[in-house]
C-alpha atoms as a PDB file:
ATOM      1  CA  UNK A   1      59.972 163.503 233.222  1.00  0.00           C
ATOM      2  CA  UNK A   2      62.242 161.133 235.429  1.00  0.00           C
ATOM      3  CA  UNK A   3      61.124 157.939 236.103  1.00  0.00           C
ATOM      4  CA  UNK A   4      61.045 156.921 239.834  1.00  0.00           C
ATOM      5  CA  UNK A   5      63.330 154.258 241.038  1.00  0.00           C
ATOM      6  CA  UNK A   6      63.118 151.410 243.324  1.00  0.00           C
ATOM      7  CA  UNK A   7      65.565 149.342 245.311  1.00  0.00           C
ATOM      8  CA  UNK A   8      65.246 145.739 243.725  1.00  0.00           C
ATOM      9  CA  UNK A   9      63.711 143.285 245.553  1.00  0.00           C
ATOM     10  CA  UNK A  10      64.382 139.477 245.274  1.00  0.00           C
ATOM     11  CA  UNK A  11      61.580 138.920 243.267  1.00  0.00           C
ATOM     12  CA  UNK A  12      59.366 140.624 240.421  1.00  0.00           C
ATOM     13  CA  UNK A  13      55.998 142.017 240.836  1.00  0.00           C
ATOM     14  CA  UNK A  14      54.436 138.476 239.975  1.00  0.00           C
ATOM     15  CA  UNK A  15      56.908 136.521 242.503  1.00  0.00           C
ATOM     16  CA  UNK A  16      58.935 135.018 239.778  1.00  0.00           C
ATOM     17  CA  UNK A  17      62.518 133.928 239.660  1.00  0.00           C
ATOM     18  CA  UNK A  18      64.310 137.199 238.388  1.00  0.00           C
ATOM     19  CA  UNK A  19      66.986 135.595 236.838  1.00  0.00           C
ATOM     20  CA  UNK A  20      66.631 136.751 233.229  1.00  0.00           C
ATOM     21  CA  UNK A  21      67.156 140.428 234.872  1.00  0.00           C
ATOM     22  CA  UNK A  22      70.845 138.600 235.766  1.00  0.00           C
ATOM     23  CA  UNK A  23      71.829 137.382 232.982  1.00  0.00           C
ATOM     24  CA  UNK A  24      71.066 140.996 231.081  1.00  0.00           C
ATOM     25  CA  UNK A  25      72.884 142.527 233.534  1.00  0.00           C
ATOM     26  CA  UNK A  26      76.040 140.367 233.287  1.00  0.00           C
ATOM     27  CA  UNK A  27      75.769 140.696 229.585  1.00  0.00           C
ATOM     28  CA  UNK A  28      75.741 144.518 229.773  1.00  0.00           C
ATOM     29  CA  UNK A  29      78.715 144.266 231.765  1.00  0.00           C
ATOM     30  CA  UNK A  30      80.678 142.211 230.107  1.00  0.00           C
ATOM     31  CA  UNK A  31      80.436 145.435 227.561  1.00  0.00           C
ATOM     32  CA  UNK A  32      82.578 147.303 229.936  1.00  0.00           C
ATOM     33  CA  UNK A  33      86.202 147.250 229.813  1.00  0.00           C
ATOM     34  CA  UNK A  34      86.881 148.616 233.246  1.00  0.00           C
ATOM     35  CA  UNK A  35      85.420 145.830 235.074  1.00  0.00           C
ATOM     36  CA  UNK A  36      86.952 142.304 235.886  1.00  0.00           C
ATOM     37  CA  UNK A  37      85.776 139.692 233.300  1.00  0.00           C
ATOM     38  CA  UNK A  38      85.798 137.431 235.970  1.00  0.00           C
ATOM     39  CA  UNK A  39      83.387 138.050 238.509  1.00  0.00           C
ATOM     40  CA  UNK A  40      80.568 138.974 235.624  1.00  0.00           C
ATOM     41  CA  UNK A  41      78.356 136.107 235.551  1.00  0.00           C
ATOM     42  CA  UNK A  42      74.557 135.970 236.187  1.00  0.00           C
ATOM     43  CA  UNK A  43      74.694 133.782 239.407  1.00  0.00           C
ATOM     44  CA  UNK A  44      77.169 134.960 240.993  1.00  0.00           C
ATOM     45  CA  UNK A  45      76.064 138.709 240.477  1.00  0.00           C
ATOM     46  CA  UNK A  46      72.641 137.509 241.947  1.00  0.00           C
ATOM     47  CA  UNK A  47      74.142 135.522 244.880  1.00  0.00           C
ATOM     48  CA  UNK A  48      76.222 138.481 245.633  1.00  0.00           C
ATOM     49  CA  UNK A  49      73.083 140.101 245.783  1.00  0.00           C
ATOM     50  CA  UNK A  50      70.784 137.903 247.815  1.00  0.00           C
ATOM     51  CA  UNK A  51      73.748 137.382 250.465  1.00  0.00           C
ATOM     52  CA  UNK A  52      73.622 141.227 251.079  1.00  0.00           C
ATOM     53  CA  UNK A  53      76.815 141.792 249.816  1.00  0.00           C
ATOM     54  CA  UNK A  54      75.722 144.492 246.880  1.00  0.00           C
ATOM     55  CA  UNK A  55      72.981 146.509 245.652  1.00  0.00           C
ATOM     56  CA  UNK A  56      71.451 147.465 242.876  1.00  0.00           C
ATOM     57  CA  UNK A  57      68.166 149.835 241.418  1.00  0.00           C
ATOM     58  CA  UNK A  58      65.683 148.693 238.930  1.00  0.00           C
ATOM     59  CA  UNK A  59      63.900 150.946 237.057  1.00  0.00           C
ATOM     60  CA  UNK A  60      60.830 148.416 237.128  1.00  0.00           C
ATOM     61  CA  UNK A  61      61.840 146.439 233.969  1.00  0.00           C
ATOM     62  CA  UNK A  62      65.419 146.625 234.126  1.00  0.00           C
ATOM     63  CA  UNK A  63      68.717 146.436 236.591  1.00  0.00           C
ATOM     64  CA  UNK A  64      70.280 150.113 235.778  1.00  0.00           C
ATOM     65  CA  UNK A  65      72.793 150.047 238.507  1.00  0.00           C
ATOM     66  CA  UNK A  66      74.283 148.282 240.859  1.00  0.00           C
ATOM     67  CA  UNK A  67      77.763 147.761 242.981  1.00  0.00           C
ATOM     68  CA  UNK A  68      79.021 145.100 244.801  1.00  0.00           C
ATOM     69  CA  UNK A  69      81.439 143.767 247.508  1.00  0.00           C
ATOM     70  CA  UNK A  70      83.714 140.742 246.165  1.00  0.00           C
ATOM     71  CA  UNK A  71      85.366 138.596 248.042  1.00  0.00           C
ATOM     72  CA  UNK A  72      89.574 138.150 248.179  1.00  0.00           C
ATOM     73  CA  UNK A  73      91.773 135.664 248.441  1.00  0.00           C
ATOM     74  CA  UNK A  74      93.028 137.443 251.587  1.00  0.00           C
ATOM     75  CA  UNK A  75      89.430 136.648 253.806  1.00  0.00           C
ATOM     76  CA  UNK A  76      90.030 139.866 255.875  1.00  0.00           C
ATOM     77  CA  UNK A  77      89.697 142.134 252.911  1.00  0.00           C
ATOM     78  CA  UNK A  78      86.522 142.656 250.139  1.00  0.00           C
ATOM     79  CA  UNK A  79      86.813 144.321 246.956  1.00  0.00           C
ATOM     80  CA  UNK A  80      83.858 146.752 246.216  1.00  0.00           C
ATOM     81  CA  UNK A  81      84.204 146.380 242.207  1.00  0.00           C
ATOM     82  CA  UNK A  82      81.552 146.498 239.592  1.00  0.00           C
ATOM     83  CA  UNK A  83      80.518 149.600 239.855  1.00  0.00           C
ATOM     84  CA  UNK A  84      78.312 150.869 237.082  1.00  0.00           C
ATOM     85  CA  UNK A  85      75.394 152.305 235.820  1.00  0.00           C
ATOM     86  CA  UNK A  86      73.472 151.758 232.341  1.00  0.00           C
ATOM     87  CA  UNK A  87      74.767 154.266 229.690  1.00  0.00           C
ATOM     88  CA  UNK A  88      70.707 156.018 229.277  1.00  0.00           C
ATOM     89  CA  UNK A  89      70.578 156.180 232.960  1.00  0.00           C
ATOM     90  CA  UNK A  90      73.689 157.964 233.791  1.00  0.00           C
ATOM     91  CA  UNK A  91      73.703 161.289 235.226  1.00  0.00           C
ATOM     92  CA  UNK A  92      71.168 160.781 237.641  1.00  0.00           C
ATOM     93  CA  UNK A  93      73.613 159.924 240.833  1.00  0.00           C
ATOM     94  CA  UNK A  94      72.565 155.943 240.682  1.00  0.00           C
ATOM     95  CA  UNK A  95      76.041 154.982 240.601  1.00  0.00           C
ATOM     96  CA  UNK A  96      76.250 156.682 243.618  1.00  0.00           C
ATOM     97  CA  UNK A  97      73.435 155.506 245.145  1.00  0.00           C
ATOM     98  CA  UNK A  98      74.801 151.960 245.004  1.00  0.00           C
ATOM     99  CA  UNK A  99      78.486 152.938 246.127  1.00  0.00           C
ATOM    100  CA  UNK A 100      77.197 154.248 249.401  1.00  0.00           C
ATOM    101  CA  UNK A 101      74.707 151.606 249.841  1.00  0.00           C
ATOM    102  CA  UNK A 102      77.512 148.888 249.136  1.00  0.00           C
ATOM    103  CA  UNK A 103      80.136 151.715 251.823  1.00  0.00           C
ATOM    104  CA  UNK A 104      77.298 151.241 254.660  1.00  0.00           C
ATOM    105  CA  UNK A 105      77.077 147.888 254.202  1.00  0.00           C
ATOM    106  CA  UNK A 106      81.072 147.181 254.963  1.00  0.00           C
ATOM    107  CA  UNK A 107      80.981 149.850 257.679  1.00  0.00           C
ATOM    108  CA  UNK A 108      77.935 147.908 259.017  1.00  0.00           C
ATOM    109  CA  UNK A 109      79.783 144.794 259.057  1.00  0.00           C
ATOM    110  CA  UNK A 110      83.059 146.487 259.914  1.00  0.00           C
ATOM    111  CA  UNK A 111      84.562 144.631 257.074  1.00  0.00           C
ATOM    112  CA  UNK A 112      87.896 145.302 255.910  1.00  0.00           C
ATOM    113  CA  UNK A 113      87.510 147.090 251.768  1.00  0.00           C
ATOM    114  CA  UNK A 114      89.141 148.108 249.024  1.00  0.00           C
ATOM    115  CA  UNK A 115      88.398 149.853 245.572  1.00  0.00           C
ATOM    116  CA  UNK A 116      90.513 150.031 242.801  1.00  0.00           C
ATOM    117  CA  UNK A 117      89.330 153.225 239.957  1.00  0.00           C
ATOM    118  CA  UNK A 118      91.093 154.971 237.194  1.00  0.00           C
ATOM    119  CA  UNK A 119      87.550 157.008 237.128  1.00  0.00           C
ATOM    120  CA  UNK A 120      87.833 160.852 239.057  1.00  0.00           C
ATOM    121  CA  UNK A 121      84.197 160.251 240.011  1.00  0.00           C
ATOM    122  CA  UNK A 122      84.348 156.936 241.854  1.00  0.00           C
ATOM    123  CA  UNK A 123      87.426 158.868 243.019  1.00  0.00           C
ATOM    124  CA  UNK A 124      85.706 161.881 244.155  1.00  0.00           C
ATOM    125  CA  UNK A 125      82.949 160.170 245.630  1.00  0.00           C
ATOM    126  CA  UNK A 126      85.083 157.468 247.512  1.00  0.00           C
ATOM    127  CA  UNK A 127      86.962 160.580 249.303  1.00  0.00           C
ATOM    128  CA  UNK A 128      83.702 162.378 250.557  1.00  0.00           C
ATOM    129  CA  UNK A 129      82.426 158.939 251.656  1.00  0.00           C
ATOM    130  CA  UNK A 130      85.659 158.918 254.280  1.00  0.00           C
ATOM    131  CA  UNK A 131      87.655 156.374 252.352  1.00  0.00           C
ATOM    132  CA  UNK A 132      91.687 156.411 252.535  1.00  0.00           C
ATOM    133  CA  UNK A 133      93.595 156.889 249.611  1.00  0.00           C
ATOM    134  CA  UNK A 134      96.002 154.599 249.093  1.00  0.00           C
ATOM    135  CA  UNK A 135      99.821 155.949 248.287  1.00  0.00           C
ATOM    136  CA  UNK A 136     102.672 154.184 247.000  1.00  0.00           C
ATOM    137  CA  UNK A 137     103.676 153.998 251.022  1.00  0.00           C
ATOM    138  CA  UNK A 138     100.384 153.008 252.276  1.00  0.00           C
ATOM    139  CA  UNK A 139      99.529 150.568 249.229  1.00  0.00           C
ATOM    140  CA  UNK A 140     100.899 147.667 251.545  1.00  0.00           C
ATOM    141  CA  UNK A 141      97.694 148.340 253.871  1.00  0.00           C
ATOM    142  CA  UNK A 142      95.254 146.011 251.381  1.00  0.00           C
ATOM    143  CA  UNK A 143      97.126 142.504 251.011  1.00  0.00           C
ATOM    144  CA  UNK A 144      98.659 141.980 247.619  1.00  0.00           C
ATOM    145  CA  UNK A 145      96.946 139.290 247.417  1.00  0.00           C
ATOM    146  CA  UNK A 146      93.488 141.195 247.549  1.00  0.00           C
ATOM    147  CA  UNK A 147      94.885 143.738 245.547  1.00  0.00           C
ATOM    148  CA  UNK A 148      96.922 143.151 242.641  1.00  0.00           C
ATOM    149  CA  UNK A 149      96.728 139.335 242.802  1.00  0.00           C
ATOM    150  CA  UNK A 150      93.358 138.966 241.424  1.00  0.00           C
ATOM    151  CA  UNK A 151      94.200 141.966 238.286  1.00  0.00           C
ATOM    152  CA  UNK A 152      93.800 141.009 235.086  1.00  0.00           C
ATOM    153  CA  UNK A 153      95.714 144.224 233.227  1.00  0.00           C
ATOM    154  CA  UNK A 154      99.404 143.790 234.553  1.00  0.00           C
ATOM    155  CA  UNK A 155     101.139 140.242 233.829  1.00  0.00           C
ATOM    156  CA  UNK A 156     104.555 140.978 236.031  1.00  0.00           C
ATOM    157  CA  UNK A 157     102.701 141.892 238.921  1.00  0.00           C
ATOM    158  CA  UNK A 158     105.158 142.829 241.493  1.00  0.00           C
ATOM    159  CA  UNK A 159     106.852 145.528 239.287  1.00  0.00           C
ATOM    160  CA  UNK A 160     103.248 146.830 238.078  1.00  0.00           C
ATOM    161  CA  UNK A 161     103.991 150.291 236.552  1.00  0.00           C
ATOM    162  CA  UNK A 162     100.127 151.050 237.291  1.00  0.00           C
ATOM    163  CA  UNK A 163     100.556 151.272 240.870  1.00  0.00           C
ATOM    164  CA  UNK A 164      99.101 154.209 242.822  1.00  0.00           C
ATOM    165  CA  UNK A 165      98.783 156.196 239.049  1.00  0.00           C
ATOM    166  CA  UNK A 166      96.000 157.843 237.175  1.00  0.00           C
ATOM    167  CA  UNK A 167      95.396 154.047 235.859  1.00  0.00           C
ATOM    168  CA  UNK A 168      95.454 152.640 238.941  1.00  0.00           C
ATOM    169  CA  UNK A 169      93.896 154.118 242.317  1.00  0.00           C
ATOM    170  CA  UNK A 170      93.147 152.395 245.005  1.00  0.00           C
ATOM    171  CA  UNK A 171      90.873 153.478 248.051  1.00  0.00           C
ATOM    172  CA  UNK A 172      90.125 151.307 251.535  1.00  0.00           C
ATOM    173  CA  UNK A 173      87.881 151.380 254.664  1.00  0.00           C
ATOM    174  CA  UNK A 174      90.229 149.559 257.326  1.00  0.00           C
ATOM    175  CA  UNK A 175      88.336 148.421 260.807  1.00  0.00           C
END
């Protein structure tokens, strides 16, 4: 039997401050490899949240997904990054869920995005969703300093061998 699922609200059932729910969640994806160490901490997950700039699904207890849009150093472009789901909830299109929820809200706001995957699912799902893949020719579209500046994986930068590879895809919305 699947268990229903909810779009989070702000607060729990009894009103309370939620931000134990946070601070498992940032643990949990501190676990993953794939994601930037740097943005994974409880308050600014949650901020993220409460500005409208990500979204998530609780399963009543527990955040089991969620997505978000990041901000750049280059304030024309977001990242959407953080992508995930829990491990015993995967398989059930959440992750998906969130990435389309977090795609309406830049289309919403007509806001310049990018993603950056090495996953064919996030892959497939960013190219029925009507996002542009990025070549080694159309790379230059997202700022390199929204892009590659922010990486943590590639130390010389401007010669990264990662570029527009199976390691290293990146997809954008441009307004």
């Amino acid at each position: 039997m699947r268990a229903a699922f909810l779009f989070f609200t702000r607060q729990n059932k009894h009103g309370e401050d939620t931000m134990h729910n946070w601070e498992r969640l940032a643990d949990r994806l501190k676990h993953e490899a794939d994601l930037l160490s740097s943005r994974l901490d409880a308050r600014a997950l949650a901020q993220r949240f409460q500005d409208g700039w990500g979204n998530i699904v609780n399963d009543g207890t527990d955040i089991v997904a969620c997505a978000f849009l990041w901000p750049t150093p280059d304030d024309k472009w977001h990242e959407l990054g953080s992508i995930w789901t829990s491990p015993h909830r995967r398989g059930n299109n959440l992750g998906a869920r969130v990435f389309r929820a977090c795609s309406a809200i830049a289309r919403n706001r007509k806001q310049n995005t990018f993603l950056i995957t090495k996953h064919p699912r996030i892959e497939h799902l960013a190219m029925s969703e009507g996002w542009q893949r990025a070549t080694r020719e159309t790379w230059i579209t997202v700022p390199w300093s929204a892009s590659c500046g922010p990486c943590d994986r590639v130390l010389d930068k401007m010669r990264c061998p990662m570029r527009a590879t199976l390691d290293c895809r990146m997809f954008f919305l441009a307004f």
